[in-house]
N, C-alpha and C. Protein backbone atom coordinates (compact mmCIF):
# COMPACT_ATOMS: atom_id res chain seq x y z
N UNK A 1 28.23 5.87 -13.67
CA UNK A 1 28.25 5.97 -12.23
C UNK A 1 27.01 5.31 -11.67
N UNK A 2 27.42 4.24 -10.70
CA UNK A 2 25.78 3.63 -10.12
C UNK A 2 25.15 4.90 -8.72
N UNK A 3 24.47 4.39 -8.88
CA UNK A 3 23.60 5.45 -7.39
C UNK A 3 23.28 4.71 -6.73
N UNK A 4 23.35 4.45 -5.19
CA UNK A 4 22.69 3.46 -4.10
C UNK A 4 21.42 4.17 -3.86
N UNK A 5 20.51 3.90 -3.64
CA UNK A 5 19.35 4.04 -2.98
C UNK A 5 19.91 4.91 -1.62
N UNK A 6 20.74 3.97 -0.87
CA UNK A 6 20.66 4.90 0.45
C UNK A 6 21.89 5.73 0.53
N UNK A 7 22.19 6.30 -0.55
CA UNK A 7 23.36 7.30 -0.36
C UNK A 7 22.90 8.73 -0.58
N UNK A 8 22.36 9.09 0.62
CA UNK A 8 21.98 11.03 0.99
C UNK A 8 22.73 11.80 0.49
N UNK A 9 23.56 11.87 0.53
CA UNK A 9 24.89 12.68 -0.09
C UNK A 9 24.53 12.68 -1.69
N UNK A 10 24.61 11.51 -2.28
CA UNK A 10 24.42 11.43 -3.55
C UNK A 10 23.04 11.96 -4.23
N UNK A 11 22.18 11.83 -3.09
CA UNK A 11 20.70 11.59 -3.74
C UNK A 11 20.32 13.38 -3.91
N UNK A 12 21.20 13.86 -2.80
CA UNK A 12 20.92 15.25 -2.32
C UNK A 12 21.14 15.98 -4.10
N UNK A 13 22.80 15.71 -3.88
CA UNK A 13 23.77 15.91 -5.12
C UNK A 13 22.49 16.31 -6.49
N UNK A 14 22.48 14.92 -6.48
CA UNK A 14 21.22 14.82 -8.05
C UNK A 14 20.10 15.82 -7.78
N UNK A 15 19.60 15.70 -6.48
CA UNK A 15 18.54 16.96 -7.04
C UNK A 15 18.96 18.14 -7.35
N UNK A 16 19.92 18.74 -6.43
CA UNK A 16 20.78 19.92 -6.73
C UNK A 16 21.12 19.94 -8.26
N UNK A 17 21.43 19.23 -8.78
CA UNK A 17 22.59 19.17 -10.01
C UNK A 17 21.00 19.42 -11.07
N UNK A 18 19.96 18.69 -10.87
CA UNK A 18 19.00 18.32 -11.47
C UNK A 18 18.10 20.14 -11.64
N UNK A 19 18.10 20.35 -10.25
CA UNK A 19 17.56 21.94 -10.28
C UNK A 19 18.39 22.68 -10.52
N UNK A 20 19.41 22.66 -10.73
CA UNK A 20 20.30 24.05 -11.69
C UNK A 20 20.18 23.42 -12.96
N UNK A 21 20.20 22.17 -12.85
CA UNK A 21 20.16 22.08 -15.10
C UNK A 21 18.80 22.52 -15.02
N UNK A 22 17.47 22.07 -14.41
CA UNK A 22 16.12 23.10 -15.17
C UNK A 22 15.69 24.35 -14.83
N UNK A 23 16.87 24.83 -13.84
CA UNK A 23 16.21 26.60 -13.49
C UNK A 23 17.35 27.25 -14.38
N UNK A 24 18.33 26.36 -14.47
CA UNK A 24 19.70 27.37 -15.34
C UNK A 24 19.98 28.37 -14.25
N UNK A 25 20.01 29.31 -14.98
CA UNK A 25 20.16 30.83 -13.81
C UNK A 25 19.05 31.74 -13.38
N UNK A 26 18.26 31.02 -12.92
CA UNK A 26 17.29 31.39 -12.10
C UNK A 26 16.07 32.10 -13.01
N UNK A 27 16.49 31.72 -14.77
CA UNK A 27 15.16 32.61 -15.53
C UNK A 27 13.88 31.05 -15.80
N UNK A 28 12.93 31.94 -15.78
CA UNK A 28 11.99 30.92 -16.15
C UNK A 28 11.96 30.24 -17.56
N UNK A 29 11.54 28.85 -17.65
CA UNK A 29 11.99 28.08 -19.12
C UNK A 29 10.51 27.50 -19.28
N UNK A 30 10.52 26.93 -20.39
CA UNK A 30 9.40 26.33 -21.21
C UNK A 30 9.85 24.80 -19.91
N UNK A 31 8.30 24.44 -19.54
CA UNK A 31 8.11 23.16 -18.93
C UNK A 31 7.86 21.84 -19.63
N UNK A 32 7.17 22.32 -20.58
CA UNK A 32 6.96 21.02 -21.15
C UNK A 32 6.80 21.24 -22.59
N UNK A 33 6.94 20.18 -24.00
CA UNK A 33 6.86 20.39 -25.06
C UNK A 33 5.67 20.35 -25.26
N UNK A 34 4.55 20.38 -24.71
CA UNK A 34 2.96 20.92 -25.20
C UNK A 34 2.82 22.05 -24.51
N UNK A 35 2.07 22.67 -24.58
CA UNK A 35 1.21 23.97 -23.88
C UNK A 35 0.64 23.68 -22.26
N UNK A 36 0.75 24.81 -21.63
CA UNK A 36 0.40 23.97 -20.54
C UNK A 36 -1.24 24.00 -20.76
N UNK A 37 -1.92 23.03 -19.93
CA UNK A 37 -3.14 22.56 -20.10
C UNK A 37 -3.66 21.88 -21.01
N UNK A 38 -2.42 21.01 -22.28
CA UNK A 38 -2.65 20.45 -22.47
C UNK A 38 -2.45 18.93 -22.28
N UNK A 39 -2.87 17.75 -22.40
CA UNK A 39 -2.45 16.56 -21.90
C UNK A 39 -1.79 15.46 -22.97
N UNK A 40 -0.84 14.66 -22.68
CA UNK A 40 -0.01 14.62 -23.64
C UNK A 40 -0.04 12.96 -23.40
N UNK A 41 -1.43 12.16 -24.12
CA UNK A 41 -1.83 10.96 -23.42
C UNK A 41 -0.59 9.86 -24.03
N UNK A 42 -0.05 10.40 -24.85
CA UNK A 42 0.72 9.41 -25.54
C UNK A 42 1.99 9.32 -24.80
N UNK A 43 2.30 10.22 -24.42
CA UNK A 43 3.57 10.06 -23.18
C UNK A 43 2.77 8.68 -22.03
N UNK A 44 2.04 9.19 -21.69
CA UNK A 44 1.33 7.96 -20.83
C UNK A 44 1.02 6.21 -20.93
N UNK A 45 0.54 6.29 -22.49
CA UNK A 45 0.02 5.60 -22.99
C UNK A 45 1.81 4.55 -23.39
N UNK A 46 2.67 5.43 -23.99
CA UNK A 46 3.83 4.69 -23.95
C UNK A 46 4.61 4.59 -22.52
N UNK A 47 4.75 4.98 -22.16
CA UNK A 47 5.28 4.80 -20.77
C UNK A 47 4.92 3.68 -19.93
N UNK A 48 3.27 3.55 -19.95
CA UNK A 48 2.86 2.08 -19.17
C UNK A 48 3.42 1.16 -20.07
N UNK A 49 3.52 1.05 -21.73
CA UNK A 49 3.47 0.31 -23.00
C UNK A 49 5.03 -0.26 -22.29
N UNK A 50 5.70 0.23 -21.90
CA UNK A 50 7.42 -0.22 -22.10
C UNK A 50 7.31 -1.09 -20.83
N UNK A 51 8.49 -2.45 -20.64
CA UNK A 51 8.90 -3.09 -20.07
C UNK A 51 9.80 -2.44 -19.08
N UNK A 52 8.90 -2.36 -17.61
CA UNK A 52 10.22 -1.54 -16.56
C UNK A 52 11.05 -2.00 -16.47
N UNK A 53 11.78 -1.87 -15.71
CA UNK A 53 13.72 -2.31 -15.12
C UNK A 53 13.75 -1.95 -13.72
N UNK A 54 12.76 -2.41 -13.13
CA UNK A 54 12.91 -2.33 -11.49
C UNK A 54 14.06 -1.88 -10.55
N UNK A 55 15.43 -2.61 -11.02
CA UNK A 55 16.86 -2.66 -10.77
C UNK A 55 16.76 -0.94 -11.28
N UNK A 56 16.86 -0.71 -12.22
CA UNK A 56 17.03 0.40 -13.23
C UNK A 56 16.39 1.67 -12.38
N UNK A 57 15.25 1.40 -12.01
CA UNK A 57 14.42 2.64 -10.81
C UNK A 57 15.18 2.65 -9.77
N UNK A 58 15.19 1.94 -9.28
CA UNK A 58 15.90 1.90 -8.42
C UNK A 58 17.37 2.77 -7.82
N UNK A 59 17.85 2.70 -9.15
CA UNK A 59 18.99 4.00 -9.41
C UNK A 59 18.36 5.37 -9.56
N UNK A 60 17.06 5.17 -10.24
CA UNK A 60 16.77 6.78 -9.77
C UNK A 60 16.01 7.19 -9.01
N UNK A 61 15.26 6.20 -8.40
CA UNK A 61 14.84 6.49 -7.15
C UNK A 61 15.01 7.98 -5.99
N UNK A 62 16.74 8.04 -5.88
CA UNK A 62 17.23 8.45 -4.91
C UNK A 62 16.54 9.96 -5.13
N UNK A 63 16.48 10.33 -6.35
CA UNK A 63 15.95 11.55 -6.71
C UNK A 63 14.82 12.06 -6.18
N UNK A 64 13.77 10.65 -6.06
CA UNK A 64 12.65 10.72 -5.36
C UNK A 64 12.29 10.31 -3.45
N UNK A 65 13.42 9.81 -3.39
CA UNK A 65 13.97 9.77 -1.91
C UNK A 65 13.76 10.77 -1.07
N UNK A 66 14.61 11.74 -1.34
CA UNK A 66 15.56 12.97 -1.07
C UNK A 66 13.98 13.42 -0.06
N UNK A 67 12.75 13.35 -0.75
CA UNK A 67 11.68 14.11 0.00
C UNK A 67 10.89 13.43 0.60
N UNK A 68 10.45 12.09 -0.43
CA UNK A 68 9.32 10.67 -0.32
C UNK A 68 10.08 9.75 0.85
N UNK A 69 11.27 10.02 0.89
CA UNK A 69 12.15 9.09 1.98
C UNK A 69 12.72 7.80 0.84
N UNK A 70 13.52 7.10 1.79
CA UNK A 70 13.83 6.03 1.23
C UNK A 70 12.79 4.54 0.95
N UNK A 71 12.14 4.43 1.98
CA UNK A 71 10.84 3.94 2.22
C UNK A 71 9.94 4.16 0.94
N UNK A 72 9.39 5.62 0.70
CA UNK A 72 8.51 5.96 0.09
C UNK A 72 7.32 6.55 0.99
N UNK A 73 7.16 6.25 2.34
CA UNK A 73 6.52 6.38 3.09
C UNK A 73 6.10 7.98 3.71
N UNK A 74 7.11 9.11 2.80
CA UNK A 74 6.43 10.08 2.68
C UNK A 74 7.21 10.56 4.25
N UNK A 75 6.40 11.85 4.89
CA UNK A 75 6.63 12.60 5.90
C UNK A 75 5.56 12.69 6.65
N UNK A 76 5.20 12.18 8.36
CA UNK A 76 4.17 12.01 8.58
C UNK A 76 3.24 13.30 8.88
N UNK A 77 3.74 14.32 9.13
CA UNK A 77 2.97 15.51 8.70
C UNK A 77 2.25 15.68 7.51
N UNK A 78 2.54 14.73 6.11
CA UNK A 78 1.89 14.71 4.99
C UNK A 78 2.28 15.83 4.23
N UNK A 79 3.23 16.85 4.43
CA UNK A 79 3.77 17.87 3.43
C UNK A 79 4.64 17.00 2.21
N UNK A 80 5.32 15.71 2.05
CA UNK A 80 5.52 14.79 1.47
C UNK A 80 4.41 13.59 1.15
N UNK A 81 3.72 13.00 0.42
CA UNK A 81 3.38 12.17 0.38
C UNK A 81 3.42 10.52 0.50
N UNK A 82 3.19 9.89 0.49
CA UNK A 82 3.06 8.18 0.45
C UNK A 82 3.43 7.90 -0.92
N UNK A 83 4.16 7.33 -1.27
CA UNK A 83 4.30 7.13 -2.73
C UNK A 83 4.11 5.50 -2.92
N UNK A 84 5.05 4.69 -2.14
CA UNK A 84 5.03 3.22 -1.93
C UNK A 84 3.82 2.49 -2.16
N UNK A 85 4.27 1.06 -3.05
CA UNK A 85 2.74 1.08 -2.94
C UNK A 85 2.04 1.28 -4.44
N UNK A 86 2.25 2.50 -4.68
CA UNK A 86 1.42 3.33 -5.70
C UNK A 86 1.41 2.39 -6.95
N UNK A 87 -0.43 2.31 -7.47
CA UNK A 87 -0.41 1.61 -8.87
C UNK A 87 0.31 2.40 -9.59
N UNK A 88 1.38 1.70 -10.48
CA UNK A 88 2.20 2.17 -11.25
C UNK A 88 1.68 3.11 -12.76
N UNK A 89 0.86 2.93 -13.12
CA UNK A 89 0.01 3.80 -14.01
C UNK A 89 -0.57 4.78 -13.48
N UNK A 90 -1.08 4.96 -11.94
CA UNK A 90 -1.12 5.96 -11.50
C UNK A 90 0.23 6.77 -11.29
N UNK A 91 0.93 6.19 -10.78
CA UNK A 91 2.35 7.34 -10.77
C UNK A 91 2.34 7.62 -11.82
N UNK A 92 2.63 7.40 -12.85
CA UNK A 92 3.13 7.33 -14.47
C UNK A 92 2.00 8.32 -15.04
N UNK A 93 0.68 8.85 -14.49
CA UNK A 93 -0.22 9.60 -14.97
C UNK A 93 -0.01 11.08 -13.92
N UNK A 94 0.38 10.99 -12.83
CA UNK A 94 0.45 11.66 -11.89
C UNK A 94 1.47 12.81 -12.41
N UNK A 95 2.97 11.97 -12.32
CA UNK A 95 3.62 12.35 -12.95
C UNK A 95 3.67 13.22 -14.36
N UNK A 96 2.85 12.93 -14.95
CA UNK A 96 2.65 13.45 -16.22
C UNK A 96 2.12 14.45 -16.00
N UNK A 97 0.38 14.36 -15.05
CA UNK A 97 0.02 15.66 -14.83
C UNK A 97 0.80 16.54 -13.88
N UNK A 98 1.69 16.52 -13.43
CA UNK A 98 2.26 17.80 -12.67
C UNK A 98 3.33 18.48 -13.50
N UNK A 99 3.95 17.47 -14.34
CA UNK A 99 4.73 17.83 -15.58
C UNK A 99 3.93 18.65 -16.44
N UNK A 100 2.86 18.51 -16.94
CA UNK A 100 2.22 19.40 -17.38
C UNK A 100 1.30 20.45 -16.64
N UNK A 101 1.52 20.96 -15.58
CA UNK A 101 1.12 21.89 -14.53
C UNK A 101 -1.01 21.30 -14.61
N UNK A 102 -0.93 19.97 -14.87
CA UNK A 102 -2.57 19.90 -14.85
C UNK A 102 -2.69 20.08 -13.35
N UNK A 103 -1.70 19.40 -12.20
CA UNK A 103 -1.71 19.71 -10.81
C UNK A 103 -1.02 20.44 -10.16
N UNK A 104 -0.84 21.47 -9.45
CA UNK A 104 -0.41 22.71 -9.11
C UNK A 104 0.62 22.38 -7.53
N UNK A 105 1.73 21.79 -8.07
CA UNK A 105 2.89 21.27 -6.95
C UNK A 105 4.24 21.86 -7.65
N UNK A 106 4.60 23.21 -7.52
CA UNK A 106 5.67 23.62 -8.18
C UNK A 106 7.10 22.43 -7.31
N UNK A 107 7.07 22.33 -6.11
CA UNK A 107 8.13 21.24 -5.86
C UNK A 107 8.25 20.38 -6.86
N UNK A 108 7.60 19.56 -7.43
CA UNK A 108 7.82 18.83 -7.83
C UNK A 108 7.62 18.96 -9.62
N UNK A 109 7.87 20.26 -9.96
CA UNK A 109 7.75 20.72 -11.42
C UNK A 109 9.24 19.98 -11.60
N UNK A 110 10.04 20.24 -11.43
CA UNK A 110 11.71 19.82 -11.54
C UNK A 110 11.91 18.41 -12.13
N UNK A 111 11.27 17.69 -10.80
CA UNK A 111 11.66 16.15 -10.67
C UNK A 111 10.53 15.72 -11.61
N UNK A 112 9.36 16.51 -12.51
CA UNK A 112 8.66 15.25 -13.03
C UNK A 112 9.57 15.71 -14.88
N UNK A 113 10.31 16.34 -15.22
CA UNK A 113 10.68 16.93 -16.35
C UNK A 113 11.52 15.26 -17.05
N UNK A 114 10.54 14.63 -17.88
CA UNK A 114 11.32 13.30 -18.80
C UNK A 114 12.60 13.38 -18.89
N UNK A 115 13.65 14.23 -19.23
CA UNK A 115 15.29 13.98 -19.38
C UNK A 115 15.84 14.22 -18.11
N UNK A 116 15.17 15.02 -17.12
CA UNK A 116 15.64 14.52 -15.90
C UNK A 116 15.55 12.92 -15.63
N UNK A 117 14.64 12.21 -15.68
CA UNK A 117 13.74 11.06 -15.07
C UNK A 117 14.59 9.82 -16.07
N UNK A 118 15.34 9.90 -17.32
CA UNK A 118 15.73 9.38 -18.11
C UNK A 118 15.12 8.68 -19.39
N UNK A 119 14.00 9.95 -19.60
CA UNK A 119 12.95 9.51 -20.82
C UNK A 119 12.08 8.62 -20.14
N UNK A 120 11.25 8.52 -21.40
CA UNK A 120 10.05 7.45 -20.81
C UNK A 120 10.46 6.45 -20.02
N UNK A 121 11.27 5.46 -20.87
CA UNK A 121 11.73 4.32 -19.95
C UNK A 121 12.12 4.61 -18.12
N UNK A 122 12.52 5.85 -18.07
CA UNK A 122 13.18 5.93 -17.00
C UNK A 122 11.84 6.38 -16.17
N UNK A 123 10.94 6.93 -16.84
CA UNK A 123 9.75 7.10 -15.79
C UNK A 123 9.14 5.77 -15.67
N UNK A 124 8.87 5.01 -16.76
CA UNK A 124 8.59 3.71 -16.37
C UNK A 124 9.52 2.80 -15.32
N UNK A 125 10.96 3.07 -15.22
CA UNK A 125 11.46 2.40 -14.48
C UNK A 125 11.30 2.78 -12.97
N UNK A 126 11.53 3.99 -12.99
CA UNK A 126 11.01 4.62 -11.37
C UNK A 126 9.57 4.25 -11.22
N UNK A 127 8.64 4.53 -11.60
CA UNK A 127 7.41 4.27 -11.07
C UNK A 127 7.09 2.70 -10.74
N UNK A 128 7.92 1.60 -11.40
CA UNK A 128 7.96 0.26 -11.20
C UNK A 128 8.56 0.31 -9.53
N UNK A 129 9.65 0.53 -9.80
CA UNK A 129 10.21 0.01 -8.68
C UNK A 129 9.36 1.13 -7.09
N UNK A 130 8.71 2.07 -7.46
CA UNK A 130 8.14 2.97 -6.34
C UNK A 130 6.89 1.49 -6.22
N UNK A 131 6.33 1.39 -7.22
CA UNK A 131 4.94 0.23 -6.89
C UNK A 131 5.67 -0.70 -6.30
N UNK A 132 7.24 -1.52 -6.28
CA UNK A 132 7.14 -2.43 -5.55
C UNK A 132 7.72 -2.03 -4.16
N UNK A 133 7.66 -1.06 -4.11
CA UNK A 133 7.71 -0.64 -2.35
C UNK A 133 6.97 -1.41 -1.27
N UNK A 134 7.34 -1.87 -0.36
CA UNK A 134 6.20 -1.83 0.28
C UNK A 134 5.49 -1.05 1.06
N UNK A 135 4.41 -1.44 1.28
CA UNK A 135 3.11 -0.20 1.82
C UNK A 135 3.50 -0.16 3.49
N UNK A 136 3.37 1.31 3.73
CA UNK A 136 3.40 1.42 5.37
C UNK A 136 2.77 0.80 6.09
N UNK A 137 3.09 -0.46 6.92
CA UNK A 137 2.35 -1.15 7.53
C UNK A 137 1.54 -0.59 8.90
N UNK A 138 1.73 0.96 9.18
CA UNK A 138 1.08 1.34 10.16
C UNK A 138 1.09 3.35 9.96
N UNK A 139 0.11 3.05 8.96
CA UNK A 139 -0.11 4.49 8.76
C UNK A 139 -0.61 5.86 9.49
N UNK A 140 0.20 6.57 9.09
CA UNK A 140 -1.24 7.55 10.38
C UNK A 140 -2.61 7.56 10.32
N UNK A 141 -3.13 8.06 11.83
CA UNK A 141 -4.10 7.59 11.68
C UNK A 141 -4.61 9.16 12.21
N UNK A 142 -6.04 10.09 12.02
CA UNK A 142 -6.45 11.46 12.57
C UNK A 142 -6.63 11.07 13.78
N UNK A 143 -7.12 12.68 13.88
CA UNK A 143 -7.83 12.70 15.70
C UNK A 143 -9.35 11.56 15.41
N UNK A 144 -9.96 11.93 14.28
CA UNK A 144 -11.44 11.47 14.46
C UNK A 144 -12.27 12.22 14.66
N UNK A 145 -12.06 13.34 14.61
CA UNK A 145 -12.94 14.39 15.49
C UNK A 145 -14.12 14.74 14.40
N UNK A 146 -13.47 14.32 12.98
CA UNK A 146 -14.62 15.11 12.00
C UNK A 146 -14.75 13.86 10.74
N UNK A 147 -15.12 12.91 11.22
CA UNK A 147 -15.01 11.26 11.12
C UNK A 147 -16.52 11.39 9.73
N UNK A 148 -17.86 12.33 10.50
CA UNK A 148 -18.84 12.21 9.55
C UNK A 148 -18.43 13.55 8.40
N UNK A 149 -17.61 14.49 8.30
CA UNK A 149 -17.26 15.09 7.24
C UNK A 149 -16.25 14.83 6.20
N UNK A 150 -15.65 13.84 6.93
CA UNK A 150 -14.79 13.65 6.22
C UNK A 150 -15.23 12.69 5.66
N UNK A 151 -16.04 11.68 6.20
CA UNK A 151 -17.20 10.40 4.98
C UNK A 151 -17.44 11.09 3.87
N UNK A 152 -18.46 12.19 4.18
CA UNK A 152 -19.00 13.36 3.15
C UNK A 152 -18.38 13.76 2.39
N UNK A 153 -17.40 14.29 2.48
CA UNK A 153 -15.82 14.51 1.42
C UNK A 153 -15.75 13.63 0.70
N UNK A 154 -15.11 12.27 1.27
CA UNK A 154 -14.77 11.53 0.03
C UNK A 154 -15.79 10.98 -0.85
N UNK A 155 -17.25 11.36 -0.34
CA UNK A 155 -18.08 10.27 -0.98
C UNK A 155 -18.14 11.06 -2.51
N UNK A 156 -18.23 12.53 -2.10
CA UNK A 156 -18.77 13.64 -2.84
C UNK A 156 -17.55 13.81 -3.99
N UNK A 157 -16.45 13.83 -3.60
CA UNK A 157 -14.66 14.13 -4.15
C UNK A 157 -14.19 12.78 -4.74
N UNK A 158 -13.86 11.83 -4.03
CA UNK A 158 -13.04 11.32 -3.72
C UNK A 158 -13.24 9.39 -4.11
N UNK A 159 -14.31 9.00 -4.27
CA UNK A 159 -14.80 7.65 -4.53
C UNK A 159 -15.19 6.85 -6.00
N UNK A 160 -15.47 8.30 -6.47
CA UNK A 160 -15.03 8.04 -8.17
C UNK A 160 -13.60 7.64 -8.65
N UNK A 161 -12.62 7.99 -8.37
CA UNK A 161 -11.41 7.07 -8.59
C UNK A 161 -10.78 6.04 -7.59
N UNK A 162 -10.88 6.66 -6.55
CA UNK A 162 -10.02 5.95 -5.43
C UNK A 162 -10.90 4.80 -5.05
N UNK A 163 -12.62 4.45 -5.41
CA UNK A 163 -13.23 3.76 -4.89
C UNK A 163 -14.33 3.35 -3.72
N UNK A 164 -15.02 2.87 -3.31
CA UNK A 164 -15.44 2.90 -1.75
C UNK A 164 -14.55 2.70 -0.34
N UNK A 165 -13.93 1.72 -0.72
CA UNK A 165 -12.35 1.36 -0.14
C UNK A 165 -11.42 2.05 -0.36
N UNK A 166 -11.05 3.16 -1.07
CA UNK A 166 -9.79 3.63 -1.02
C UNK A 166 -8.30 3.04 -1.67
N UNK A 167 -9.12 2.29 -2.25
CA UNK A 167 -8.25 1.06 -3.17
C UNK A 167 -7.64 1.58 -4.50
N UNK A 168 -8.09 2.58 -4.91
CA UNK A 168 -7.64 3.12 -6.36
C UNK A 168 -8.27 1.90 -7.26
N UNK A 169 -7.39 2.38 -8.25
CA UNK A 169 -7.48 1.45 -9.67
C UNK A 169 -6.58 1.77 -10.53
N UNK A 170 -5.49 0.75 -10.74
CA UNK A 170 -4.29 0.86 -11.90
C UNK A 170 -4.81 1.62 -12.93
């Protein structure tokens, strides 16, 4: 069965179908095949290793739609994120850590589980085709009101990975 990108109905479908295969009947299950807190670099390490299928994400995309939008562009309240865009080894690590509860987003415990996603390849293929999104060309922007704390924040948090610019790093 193919999946369109912009078919709601369908995309809805899959998550539904997707959260009763990992809640079953509502008892709690083992999340991941390591322990939680631990990190499982080789899932990572192969996952960037494989050749995506852009086309291929694309079909599962919709899964990641349903909340990120079709865009990727997230919800501008920010209770959804920006995904579009995203260095693809960062998704592909991101992913991993919420799969392994290293980041604390039960939403998205479901959608990061590998045989949902279609094994590695299939996380490699979604996270390809999310990087070739394109980026919101007109993002939100704050009030401003707390312009010198929020410098302070990121310098202190936030500039060790993401950079001085905000640029990340694959």
């Amino acid at each position: 069965m193919s999946i369109k990108p912009d078919n709601t109905f369908l995309s809805r479908l899959l998550c539904l179908l997707a959260l009763i295969g990992l809640l079953g009947l509502g008892q709690p299950r083992a999340r991941a095949a390591q322990p939680a807190g631990q990190h499982n670099g080789d899932d990572i390490s192969q996952a960037i290793a494989l050749t995506p299928d852009i086309d291929h994400g694309s079909k599962i995309y919709p899964l990641c739609a349903s909340c990120h939008l079709k865009n990727g562009w997230g919800k501008k309240d920010g209770s959804f994120p920006v995904i579009a865009g995203q260095h693809r080894n960062v998704l592909i690590k991101q992913l991993e850590d919420i799969r392994l509860q290293h980041r604390d987003n039960p939403t998205m415990y479901p959608f990061t589980d590998i045989k949902i996603l279609g094994g590695l390849q299939g996380v490699a293929d979604v996270t390809a085709y999310i990087a070739s999104l394109p980026v919101n060309p007109s993002p939100g922007v704050g009030s401003g009101r707390a312009l010198a704390l929020g410098k302070r924040i990121y310098r202190q948090n936030c500039v060790g990975c993401h950079g001085a610019d905000a640029l990340g790093n694959n």
